[in-house]
C-alpha atoms as a PDB file:
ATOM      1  CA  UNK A   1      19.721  -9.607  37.579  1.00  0.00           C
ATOM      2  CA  UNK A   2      18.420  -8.668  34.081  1.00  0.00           C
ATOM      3  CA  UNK A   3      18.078  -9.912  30.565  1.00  0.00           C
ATOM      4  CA  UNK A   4      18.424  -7.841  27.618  1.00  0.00           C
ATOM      5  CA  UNK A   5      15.809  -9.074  24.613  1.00  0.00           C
ATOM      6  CA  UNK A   6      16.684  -8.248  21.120  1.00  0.00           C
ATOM      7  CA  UNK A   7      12.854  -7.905  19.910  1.00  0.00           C
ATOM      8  CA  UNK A   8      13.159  -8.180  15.867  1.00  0.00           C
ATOM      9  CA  UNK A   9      10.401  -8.029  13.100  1.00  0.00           C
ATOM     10  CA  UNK A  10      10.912 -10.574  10.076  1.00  0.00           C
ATOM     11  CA  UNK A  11      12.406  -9.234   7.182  1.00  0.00           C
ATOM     12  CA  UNK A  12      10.613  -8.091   4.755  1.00  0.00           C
ATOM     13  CA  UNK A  13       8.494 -10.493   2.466  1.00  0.00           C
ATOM     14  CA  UNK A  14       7.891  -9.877  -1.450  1.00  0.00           C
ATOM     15  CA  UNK A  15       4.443  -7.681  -0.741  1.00  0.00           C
ATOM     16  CA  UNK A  16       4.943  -6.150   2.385  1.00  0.00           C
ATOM     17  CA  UNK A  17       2.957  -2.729   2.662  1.00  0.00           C
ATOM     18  CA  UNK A  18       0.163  -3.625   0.039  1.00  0.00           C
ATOM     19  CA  UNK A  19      -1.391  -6.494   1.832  1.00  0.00           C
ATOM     20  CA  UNK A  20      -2.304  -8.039   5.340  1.00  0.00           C
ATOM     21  CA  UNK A  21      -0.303 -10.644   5.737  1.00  0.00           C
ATOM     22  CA  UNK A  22      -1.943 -11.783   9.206  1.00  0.00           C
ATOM     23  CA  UNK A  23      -1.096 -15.376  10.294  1.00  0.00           C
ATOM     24  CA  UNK A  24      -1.702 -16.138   6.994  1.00  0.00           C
ATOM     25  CA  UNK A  25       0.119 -19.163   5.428  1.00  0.00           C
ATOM     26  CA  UNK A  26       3.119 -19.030   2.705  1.00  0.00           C
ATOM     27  CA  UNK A  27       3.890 -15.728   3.080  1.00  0.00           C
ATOM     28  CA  UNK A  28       7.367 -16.026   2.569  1.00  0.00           C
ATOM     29  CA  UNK A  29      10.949 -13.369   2.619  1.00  0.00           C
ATOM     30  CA  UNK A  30      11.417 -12.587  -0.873  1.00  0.00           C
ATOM     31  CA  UNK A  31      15.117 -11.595  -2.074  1.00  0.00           C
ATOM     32  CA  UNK A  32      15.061  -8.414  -0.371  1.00  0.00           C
ATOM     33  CA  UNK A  33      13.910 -10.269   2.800  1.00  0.00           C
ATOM     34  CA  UNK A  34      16.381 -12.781   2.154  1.00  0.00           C
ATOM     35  CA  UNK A  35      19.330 -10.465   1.813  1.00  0.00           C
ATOM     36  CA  UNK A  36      18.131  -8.333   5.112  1.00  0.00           C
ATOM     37  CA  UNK A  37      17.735 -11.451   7.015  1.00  0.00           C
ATOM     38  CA  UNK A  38      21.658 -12.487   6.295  1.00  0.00           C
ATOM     39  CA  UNK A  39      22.445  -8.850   7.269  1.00  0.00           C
ATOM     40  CA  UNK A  40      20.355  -9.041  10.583  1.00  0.00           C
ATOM     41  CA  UNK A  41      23.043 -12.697  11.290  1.00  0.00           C
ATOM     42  CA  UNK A  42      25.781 -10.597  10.969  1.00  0.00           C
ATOM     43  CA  UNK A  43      24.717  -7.761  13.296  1.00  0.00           C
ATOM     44  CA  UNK A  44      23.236 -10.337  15.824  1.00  0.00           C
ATOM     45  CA  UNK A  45      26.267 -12.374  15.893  1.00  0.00           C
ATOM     46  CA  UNK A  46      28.140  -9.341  17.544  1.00  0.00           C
ATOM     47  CA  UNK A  47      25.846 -10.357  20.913  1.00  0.00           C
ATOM     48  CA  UNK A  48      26.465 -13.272  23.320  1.00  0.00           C
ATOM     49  CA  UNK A  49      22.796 -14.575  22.447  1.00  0.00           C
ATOM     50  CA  UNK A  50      22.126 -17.757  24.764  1.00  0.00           C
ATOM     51  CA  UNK A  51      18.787 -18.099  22.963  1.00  0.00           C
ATOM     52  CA  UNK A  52      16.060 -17.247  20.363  1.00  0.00           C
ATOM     53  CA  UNK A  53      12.500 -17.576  20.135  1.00  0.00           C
ATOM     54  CA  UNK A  54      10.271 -16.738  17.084  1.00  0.00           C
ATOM     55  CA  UNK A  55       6.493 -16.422  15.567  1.00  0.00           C
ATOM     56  CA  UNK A  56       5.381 -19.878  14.279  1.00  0.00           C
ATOM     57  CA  UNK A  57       5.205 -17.830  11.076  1.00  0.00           C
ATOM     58  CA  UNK A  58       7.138 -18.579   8.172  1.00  0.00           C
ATOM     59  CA  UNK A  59       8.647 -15.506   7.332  1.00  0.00           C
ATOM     60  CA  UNK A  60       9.686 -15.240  10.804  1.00  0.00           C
ATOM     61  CA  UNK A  61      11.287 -18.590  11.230  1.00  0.00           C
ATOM     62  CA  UNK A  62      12.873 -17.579   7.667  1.00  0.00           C
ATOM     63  CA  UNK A  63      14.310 -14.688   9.697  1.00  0.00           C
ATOM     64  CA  UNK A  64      15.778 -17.121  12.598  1.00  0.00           C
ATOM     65  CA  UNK A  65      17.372 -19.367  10.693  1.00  0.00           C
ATOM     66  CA  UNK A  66      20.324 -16.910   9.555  1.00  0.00           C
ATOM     67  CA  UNK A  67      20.504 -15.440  13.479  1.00  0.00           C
ATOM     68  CA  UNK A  68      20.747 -18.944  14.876  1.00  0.00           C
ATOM     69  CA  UNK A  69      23.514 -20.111  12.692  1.00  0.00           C
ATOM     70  CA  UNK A  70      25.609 -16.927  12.913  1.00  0.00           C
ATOM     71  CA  UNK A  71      24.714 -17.058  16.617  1.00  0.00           C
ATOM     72  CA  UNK A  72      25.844 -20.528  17.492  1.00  0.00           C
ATOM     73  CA  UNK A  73      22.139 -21.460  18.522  1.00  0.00           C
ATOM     74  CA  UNK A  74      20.820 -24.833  18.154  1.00  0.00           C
ATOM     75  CA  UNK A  75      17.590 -24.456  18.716  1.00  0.00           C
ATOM     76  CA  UNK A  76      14.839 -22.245  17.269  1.00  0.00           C
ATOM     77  CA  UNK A  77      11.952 -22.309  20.280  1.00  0.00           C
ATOM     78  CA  UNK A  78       8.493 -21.664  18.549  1.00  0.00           C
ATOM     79  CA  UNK A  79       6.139 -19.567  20.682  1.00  0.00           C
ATOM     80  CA  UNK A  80       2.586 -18.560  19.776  1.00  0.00           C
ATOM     81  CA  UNK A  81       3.057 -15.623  22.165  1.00  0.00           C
ATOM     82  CA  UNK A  82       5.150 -13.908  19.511  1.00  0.00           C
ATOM     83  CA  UNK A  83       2.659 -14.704  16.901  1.00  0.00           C
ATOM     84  CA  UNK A  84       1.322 -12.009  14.309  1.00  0.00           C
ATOM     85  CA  UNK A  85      -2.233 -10.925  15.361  1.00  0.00           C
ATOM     86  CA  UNK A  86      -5.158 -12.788  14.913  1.00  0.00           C
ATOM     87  CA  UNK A  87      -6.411 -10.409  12.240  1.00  0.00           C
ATOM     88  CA  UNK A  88      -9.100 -13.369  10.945  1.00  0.00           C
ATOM     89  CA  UNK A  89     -11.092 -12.235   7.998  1.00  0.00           C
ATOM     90  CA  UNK A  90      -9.340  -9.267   7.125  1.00  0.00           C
ATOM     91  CA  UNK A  91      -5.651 -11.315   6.431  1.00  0.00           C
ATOM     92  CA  UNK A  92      -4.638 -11.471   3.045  1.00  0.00           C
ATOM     93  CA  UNK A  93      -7.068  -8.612   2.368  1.00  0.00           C
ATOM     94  CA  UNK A  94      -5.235  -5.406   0.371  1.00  0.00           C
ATOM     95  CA  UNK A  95      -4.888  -1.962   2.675  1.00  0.00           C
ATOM     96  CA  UNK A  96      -7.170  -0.532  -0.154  1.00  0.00           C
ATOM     97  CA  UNK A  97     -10.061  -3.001   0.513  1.00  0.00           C
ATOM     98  CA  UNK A  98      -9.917  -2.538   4.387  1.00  0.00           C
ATOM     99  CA  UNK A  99     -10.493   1.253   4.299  1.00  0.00           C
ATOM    100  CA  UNK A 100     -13.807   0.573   3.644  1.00  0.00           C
ATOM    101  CA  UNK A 101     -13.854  -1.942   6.547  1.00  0.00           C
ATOM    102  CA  UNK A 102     -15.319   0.410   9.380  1.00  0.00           C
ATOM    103  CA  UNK A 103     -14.469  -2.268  11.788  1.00  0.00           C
ATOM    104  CA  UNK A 104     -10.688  -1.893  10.022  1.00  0.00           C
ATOM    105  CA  UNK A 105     -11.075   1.866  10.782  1.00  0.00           C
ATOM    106  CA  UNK A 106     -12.385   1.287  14.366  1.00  0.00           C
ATOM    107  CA  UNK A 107      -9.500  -0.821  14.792  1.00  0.00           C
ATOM    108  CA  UNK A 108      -7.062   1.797  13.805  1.00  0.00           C
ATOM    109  CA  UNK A 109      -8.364   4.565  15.676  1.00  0.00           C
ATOM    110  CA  UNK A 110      -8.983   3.045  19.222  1.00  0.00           C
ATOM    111  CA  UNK A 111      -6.460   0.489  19.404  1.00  0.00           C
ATOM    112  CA  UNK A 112      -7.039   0.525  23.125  1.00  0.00           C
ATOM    113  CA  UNK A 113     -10.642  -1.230  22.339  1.00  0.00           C
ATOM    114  CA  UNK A 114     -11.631  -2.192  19.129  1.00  0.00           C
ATOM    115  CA  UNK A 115     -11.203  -5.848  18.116  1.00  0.00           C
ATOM    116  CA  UNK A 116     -10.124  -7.791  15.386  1.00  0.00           C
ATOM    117  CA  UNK A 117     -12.476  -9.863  13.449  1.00  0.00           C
ATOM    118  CA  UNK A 118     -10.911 -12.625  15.414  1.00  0.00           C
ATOM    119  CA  UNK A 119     -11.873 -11.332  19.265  1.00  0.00           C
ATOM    120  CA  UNK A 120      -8.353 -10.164  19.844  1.00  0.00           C
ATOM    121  CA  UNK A 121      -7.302  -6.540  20.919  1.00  0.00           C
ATOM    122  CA  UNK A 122      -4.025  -4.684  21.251  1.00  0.00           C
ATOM    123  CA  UNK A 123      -4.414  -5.672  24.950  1.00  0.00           C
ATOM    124  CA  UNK A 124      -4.366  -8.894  24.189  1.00  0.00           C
ATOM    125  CA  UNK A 125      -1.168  -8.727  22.323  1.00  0.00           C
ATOM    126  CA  UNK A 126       0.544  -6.676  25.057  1.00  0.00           C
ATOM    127  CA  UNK A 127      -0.836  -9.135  27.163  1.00  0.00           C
ATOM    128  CA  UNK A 128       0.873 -12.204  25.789  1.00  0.00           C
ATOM    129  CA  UNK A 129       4.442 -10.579  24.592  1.00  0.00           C
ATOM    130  CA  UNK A 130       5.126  -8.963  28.497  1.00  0.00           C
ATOM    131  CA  UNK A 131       3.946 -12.405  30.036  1.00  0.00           C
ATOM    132  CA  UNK A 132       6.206 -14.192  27.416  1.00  0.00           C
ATOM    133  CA  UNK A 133       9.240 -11.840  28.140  1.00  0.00           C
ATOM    134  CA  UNK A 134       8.568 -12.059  32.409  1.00  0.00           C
ATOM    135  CA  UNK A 135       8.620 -16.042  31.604  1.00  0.00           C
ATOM    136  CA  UNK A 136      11.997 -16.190  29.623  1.00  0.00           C
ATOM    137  CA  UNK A 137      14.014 -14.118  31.303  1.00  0.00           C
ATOM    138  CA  UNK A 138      13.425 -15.864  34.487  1.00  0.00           C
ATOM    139  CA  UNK A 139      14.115 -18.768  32.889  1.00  0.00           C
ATOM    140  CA  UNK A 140      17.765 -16.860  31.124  1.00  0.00           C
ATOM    141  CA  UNK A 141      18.563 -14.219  33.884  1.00  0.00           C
ATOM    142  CA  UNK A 142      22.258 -12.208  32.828  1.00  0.00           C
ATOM    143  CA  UNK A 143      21.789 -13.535  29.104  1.00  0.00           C
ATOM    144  CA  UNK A 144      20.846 -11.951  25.916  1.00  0.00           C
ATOM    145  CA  UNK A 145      18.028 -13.248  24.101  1.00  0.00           C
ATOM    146  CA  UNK A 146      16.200 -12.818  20.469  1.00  0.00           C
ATOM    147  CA  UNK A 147      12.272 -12.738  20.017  1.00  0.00           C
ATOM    148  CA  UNK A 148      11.935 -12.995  16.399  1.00  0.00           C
ATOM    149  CA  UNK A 149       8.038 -11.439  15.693  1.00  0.00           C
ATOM    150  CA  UNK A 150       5.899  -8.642  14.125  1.00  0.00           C
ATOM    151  CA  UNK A 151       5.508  -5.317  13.896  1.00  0.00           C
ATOM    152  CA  UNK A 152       2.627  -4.706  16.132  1.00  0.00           C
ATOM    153  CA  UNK A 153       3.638  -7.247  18.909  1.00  0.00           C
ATOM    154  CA  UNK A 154       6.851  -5.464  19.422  1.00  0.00           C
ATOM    155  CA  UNK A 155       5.470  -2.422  19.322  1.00  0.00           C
ATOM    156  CA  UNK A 156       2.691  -3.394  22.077  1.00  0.00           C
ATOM    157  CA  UNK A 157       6.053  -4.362  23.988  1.00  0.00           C
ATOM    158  CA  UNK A 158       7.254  -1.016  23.591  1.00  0.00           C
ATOM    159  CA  UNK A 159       4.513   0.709  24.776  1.00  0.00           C
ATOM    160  CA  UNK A 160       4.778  -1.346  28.026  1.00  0.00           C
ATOM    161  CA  UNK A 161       8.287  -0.634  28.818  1.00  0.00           C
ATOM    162  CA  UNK A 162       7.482   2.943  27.824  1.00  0.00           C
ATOM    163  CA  UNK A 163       4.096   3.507  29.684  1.00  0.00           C
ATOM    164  CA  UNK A 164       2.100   4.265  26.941  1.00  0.00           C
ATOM    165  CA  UNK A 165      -1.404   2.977  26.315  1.00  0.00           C
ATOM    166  CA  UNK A 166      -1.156   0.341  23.184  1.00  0.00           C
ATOM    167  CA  UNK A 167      -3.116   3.022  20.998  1.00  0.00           C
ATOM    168  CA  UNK A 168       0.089   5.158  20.886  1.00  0.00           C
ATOM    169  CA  UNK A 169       1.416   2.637  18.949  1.00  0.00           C
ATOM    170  CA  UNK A 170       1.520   4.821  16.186  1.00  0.00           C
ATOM    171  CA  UNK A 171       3.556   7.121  17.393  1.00  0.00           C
ATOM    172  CA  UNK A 172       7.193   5.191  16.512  1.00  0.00           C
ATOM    173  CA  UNK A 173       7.751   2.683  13.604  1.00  0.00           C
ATOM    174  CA  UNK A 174       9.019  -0.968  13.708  1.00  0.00           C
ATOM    175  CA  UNK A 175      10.526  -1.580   9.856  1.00  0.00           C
ATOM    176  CA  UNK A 176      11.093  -4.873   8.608  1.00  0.00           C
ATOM    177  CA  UNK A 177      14.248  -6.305   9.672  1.00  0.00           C
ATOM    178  CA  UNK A 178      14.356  -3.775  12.150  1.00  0.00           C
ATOM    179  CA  UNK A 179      16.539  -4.538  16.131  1.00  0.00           C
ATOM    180  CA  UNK A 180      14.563  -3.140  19.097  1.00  0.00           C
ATOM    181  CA  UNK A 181      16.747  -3.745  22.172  1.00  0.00           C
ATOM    182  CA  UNK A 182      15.212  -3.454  25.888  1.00  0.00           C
ATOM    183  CA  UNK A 183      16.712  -4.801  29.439  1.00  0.00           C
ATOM    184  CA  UNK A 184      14.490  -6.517  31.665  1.00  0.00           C
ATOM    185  CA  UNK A 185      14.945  -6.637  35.860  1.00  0.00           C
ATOM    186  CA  UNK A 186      12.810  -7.592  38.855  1.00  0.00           C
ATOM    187  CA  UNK A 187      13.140  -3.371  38.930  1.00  0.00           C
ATOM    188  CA  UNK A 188      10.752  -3.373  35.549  1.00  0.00           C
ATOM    189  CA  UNK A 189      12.034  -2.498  32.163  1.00  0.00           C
ATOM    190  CA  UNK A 190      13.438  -0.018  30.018  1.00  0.00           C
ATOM    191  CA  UNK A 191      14.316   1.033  26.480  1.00  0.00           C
ATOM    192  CA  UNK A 192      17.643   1.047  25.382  1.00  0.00           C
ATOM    193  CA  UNK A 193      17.771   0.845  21.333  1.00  0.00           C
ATOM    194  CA  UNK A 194      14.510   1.427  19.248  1.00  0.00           C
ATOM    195  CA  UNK A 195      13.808   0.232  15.138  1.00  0.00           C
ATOM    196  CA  UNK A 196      17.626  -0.107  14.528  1.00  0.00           C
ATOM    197  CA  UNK A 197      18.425  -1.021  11.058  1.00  0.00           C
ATOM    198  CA  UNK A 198      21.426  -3.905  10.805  1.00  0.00           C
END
């Protein structure tokens, strides 16, 4: 028995790319995010989704709401096991200012390591999504089912299905608003879309 999981990153807010969002609060889909977010319902509602699951973050919840109702889904579940990383001190900082952070570079170049102001590593992340995704589809064997989330947890996802090592998470993209569709068995995992674009 499987499950397949539609893993999809929140549309895209009004500063996306110039600033670390983190689990900051208010950071909301502007009209571009908007717009992508009532494209993602359409695509979405072409699957037989029995259930969706989502960041507690606002621009991800933003990004449920148009899935659910095109979906026929009641219920949004909140789970902090899709939640952004903890980034701590360096959310809501600009990509300019934390490339003078050496603990930002540190981060970026040994993923597999370094830590977050916070405490948390990649490891952590890839940690909490795979135990999150063994949990539900127990729970919603033969079904399809959305995890609404962020860049970096689906791509710490990825790299478990794949085999990689959570640094290699550079090595494929996850856009805003972006599908990335895997199938889950008692026989592991494996890839079948990657960053599709609704």
């Amino acid at each position: 028995m499987t499950t397949t999981f539609f893993l999809i990153r929140h549309a895209a807010h009004d500063n996306v790319g110039s600033y670390l969002a983190g689990r900051m609060d208010g950071v909301c889909l502007g009209d571009t995010g908007k717009a992508q977010a009532a494209q993602l319902g359409g695509r979405m509602a072409r699957e037989p989704i029995g259930a969706i699951f989502c960041s507690p973050r606002e621009r991800t919840r933003e990004t449920a709401v148009p899935i659910a109702l095109a979906c026929g889904v009641g219920e949004i579940a909140i789970c902090a096991e899709l939640d952004e990383i903890d980034f701590g001190d360096w959310s809501g900082k600009t990509f300019d200012e934390l490339n003078g952070d050496a603990g930002w570079r540190a981060w970026n170049n040994q993923r597999q390591e370094a830590r977050t102001p916070s405490g948390e590593t990649m490891l952590d992340v890839q940690q909490r999504i795979v135990a999150l995704i063994t949990a539900v589809r127990e729970r919603h064997q033969n079904r399809c089912v959305a995890l609404v989330s962020h860049a970096d947890v689906i791509k710490a996802a990825v790299c478990n299905v794949l085999g990689l090592p959570a640094g290699d998470c550079f090595r494929f993209d996850i856009d805003p608003a972006s599908i990335t569709t895997i199938v889950s068995g008692d026989w592991g995992a494996k890839l079948i879309r990657l960053n599709e674009i609704a």
